[in-house]
Protein backbone atom coordinates (compact mmCIF):
# COMPACT_ATOMS: atom_id res chain seq x y z
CA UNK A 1 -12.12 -176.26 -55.01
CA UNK A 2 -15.01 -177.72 -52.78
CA UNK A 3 -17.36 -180.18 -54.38
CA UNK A 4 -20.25 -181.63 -53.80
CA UNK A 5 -20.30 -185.25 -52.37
CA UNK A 6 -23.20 -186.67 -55.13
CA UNK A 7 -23.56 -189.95 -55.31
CA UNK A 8 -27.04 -190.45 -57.40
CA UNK A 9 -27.37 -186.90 -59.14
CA UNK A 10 -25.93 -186.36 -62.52
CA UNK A 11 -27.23 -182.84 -63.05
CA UNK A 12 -28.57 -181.54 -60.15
CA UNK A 13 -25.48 -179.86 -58.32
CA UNK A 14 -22.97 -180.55 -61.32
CA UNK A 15 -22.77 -176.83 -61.23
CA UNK A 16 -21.72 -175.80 -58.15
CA UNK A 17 -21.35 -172.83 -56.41
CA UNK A 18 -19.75 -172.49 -53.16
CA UNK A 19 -20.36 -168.72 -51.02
CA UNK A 20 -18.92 -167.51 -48.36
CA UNK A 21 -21.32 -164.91 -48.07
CA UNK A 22 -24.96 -163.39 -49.62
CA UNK A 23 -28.02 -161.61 -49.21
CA UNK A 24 -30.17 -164.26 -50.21
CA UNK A 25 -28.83 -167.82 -52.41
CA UNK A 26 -32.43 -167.97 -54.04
CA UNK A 27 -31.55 -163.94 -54.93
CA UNK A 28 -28.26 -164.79 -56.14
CA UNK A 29 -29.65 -167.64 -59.10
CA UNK A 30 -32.10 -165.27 -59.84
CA UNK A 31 -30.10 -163.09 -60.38
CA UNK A 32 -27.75 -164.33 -62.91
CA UNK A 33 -27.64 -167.37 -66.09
CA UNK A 34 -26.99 -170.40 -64.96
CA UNK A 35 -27.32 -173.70 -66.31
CA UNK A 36 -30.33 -176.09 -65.83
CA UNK A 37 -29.58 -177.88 -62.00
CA UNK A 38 -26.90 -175.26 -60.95
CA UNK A 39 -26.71 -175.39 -57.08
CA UNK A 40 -25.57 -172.54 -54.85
CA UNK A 41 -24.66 -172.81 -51.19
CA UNK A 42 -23.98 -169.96 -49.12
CA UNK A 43 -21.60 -170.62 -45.64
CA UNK A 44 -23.65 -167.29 -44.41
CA UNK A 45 -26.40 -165.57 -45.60
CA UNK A 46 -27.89 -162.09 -44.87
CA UNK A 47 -31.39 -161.51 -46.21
CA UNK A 48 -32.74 -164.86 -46.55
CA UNK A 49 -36.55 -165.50 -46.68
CA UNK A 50 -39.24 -167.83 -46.13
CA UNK A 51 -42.65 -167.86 -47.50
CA UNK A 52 -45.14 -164.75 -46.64
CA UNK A 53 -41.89 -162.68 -46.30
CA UNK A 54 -40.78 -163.78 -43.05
CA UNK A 55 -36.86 -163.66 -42.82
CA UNK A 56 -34.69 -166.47 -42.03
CA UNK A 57 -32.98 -165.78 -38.90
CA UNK A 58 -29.05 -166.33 -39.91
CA UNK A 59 -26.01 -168.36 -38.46
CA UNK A 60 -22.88 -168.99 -37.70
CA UNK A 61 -21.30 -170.25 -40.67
CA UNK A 62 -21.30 -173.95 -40.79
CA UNK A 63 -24.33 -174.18 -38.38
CA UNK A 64 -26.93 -174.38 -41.18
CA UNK A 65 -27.53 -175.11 -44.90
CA UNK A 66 -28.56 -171.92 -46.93
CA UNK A 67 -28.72 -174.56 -50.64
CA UNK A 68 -30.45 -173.13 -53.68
CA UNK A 69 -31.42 -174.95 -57.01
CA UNK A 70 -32.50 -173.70 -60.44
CA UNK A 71 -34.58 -175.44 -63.05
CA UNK A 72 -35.18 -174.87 -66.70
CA UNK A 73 -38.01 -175.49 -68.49
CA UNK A 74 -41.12 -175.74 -66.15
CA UNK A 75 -44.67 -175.28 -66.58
CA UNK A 76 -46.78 -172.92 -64.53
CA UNK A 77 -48.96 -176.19 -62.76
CA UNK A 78 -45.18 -177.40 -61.78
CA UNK A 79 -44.95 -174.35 -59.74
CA UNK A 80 -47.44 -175.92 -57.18
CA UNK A 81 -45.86 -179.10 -56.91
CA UNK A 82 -42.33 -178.14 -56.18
CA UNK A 83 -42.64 -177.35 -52.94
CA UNK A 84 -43.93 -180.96 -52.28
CA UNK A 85 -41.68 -182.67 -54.15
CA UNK A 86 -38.83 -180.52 -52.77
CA UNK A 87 -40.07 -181.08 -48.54
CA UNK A 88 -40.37 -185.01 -49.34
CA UNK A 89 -37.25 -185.16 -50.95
CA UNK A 90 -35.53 -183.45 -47.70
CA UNK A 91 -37.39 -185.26 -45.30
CA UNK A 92 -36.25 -188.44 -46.67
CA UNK A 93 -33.04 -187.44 -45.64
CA UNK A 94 -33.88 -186.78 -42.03
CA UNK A 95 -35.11 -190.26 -41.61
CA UNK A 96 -38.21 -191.63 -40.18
CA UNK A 97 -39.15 -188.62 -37.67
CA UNK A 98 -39.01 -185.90 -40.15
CA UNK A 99 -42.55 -184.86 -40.49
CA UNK A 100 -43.95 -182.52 -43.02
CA UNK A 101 -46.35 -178.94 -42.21
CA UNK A 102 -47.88 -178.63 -44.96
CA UNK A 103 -46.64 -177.39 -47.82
CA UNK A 104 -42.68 -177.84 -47.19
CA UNK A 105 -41.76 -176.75 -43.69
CA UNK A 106 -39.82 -179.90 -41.86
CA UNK A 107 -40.48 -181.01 -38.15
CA UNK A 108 -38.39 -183.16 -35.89
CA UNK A 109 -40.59 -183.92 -32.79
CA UNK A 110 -43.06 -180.99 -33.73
CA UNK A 111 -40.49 -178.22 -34.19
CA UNK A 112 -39.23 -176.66 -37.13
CA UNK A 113 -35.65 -177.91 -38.72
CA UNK A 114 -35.57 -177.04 -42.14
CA UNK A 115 -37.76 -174.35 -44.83
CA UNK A 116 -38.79 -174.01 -48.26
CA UNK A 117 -39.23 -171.45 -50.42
CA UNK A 118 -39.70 -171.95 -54.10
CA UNK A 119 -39.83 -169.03 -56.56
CA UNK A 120 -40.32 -168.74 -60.05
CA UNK A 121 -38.22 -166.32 -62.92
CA UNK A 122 -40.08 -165.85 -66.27
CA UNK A 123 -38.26 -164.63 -69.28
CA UNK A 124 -40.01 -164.33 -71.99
CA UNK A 125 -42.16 -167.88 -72.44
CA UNK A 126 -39.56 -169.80 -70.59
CA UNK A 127 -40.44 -170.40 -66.86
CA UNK A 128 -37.54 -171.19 -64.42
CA UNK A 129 -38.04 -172.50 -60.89
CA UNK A 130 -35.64 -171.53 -57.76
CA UNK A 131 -35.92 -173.47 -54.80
CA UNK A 132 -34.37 -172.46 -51.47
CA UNK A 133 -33.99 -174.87 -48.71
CA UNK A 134 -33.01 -173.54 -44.91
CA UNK A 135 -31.60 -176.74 -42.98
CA UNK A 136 -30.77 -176.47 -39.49
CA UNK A 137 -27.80 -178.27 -38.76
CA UNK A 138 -26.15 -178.17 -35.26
CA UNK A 139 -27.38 -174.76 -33.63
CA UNK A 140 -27.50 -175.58 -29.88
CA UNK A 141 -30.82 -174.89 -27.82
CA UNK A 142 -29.43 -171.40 -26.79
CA UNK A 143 -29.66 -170.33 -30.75
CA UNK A 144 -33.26 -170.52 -30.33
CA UNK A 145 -33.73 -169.35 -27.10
CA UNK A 146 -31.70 -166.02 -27.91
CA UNK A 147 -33.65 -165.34 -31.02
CA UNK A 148 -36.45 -166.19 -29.33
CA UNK A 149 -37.44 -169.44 -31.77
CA UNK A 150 -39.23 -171.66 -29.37
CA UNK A 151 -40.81 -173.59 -32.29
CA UNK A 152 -37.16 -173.87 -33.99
CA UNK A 153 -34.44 -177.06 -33.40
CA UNK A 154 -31.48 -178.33 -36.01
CA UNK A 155 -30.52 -181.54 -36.97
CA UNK A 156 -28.01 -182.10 -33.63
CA UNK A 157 -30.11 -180.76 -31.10
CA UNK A 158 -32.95 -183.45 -32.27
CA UNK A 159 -31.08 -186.55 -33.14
CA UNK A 160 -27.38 -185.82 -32.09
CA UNK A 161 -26.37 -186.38 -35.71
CA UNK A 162 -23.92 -184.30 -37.26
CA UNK A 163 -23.37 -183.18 -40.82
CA UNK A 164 -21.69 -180.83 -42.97
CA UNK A 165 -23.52 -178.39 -45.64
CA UNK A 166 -21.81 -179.98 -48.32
CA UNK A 167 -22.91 -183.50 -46.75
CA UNK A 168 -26.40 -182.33 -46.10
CA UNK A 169 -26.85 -180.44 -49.44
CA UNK A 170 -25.24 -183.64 -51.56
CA UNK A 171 -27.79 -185.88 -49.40
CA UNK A 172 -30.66 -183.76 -50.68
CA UNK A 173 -30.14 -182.99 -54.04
CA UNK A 174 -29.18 -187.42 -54.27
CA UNK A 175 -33.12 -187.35 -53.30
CA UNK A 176 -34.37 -184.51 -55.54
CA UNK A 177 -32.84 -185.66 -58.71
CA UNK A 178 -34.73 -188.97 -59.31
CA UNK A 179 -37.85 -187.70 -57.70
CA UNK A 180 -38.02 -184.74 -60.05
CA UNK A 181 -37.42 -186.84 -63.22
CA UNK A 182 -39.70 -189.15 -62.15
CA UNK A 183 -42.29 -186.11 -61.28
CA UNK A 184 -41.59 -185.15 -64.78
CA UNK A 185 -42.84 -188.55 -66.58
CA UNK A 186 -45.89 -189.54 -64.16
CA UNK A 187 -47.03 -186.57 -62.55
CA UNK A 188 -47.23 -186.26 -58.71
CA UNK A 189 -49.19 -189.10 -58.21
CA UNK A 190 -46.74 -191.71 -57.34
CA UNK A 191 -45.62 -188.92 -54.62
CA UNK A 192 -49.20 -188.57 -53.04
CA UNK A 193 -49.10 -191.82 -50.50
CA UNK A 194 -45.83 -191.24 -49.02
CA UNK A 195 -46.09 -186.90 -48.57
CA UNK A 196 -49.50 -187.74 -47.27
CA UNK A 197 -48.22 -189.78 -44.48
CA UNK A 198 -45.43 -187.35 -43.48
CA UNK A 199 -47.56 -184.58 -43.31
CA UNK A 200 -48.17 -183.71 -39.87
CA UNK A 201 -51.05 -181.31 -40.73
CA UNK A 202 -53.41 -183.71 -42.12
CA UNK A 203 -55.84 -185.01 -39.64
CA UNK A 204 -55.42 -181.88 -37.19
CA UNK A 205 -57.42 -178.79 -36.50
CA UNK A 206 -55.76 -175.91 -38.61
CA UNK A 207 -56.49 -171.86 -38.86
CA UNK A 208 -56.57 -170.73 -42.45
CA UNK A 209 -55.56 -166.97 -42.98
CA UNK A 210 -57.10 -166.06 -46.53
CA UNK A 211 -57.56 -162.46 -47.78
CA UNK A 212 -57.09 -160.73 -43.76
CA UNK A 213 -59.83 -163.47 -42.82
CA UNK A 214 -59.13 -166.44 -40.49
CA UNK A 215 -61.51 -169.16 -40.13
CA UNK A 216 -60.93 -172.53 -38.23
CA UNK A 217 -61.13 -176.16 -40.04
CA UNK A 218 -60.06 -179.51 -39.75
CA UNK A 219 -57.16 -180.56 -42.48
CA UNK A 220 -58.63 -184.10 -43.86
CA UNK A 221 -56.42 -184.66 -47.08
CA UNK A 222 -53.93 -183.38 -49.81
CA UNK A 223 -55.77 -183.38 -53.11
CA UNK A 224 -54.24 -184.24 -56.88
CA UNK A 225 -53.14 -180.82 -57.02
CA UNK A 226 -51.14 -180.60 -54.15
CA UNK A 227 -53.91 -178.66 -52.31
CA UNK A 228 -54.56 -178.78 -48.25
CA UNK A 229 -58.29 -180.24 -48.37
CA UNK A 230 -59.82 -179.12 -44.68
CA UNK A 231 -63.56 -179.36 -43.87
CA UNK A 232 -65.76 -177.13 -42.03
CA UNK A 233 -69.09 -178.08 -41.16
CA UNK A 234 -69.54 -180.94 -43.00
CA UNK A 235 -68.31 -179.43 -46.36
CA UNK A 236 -65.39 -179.55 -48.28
CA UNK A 237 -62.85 -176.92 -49.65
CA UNK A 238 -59.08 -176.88 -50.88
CA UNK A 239 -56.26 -174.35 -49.78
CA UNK A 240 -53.85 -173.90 -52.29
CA UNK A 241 -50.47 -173.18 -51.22
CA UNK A 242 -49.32 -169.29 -51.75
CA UNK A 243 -52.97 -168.02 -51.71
CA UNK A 244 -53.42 -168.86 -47.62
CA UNK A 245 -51.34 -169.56 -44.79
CA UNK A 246 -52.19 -172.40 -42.62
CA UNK A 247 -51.36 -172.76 -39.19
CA UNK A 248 -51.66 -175.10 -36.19
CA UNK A 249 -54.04 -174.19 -33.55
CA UNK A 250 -51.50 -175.44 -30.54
CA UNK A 251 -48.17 -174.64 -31.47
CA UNK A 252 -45.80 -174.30 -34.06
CA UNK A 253 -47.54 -177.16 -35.79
């Protein structure tokens, strides 16, 4: 039986489960009872999606991560933060490069390696959180340029490293373990300085799609709740993740 190669989590990934194939790994926890921290990882997956709906594009097994986590006992304001917590925790294992787009997509010299998407299951008045994270891992160039994914790269085409799903999911969920305990005791404060300087948005022209309306801004800050702050015409206002989409006004980014 495959296992996980932890080396700092204790509960996050002690459950393991290891797919060969499934529609969706966040569909597949939600699906079922599982303990707190189980972990699923799927070698292929068929439906998989990304925040607003959008699919994620599959691969050949091996070629990306398709990892999913579950967590007991959240609050509804955790549901905002997750997303942060769970981008900074994988872009600490990218290295120095990885930069954030706000709230949790990844960037490796301005094009998208890795995705988030964080969903919660309520039964009853007990609130679980799944979190789905799409790494790219070694798809080559012509990946992208069949399915057309100009703004898409993986871990090997970017920095010619190489790792396996079980390396790369171990890696993150070493990161995510700590982070989210500490999360847990002090809030996301102690978080704010270091997702604030990956996040490539900040500090760039953005368009903000709210409600079939777009309007253009200028992304200045993240606020205590996790919020994109952007200011338009010398006035303030917060996105909050899940009620807009934000996107870059050259680019992916």
């Amino acid at each position: 039986m495959a296992k996980l190669p932890l080396r700092r989590a204790l509960w996050c990934g002690k459950n393991f489960i290891l797919l060969d194939e499934v529609d969706s790994t966040n569909t597949y926890l939600k699906r079922g009872d599982f303990p707190d921290g189980t972990a699923v990882i799927a070698l292929r997956q068929t439906a998989g999606k990304g925040r607003t709906g959008r699919v994620w594009t599959d691969a050949q097994p091996g070629q990306a991560l398709f990892l999913s986590v579950l967590f007991h006992s959240m609050k509804a304001e955790d549901m905002g933060f997750l997303p942060l917590l769970c981008g900074l925790a994988a872009a600490n294992t990218l290295g120095k490069g990885a930069a954030i787009k706000w709230p949790n997509d990844l960037l490796i010299g301005e094009k998208k390696v890795c995705g988030i998407l964080c969903e919660s299951r309520i039964i009853g008045s007990e609130i679980s959180a799944v979190c789905g994270i799409g790494l790219n891992l070694s798809q080559t160039q012509e990946y992208f340029t069949e399915n057309d994914l100009p703004h898409g790269t993986s871990l090997y085409l970017s920095c010619g490293e190489k790792r396996t799903v079980l390396q790369a999911a171990a890696m993150i969920l070493d990161e995510l373990e700590p982070m989210l305990e500490q999360y847990r005791r002090e809030g996301f404060a102690p978080f704010m300085k270091e997702y604030t300087r990956r996040c490539i948005t900040v500090g760039r022209q953005v368009q903000v799609l709210r409600a079939g309306e777009s309007l253009t801004a200028k992304a200045v800050g993240i606020t205590p709740d996790g919020s994109l702050l952007c200011e338009k015409g010398g006035e303030t206002f917060p996105v909050r993740a899940g009620e807009a989409s934000v996107r870059g006004l050259y680019g992916y980014v």
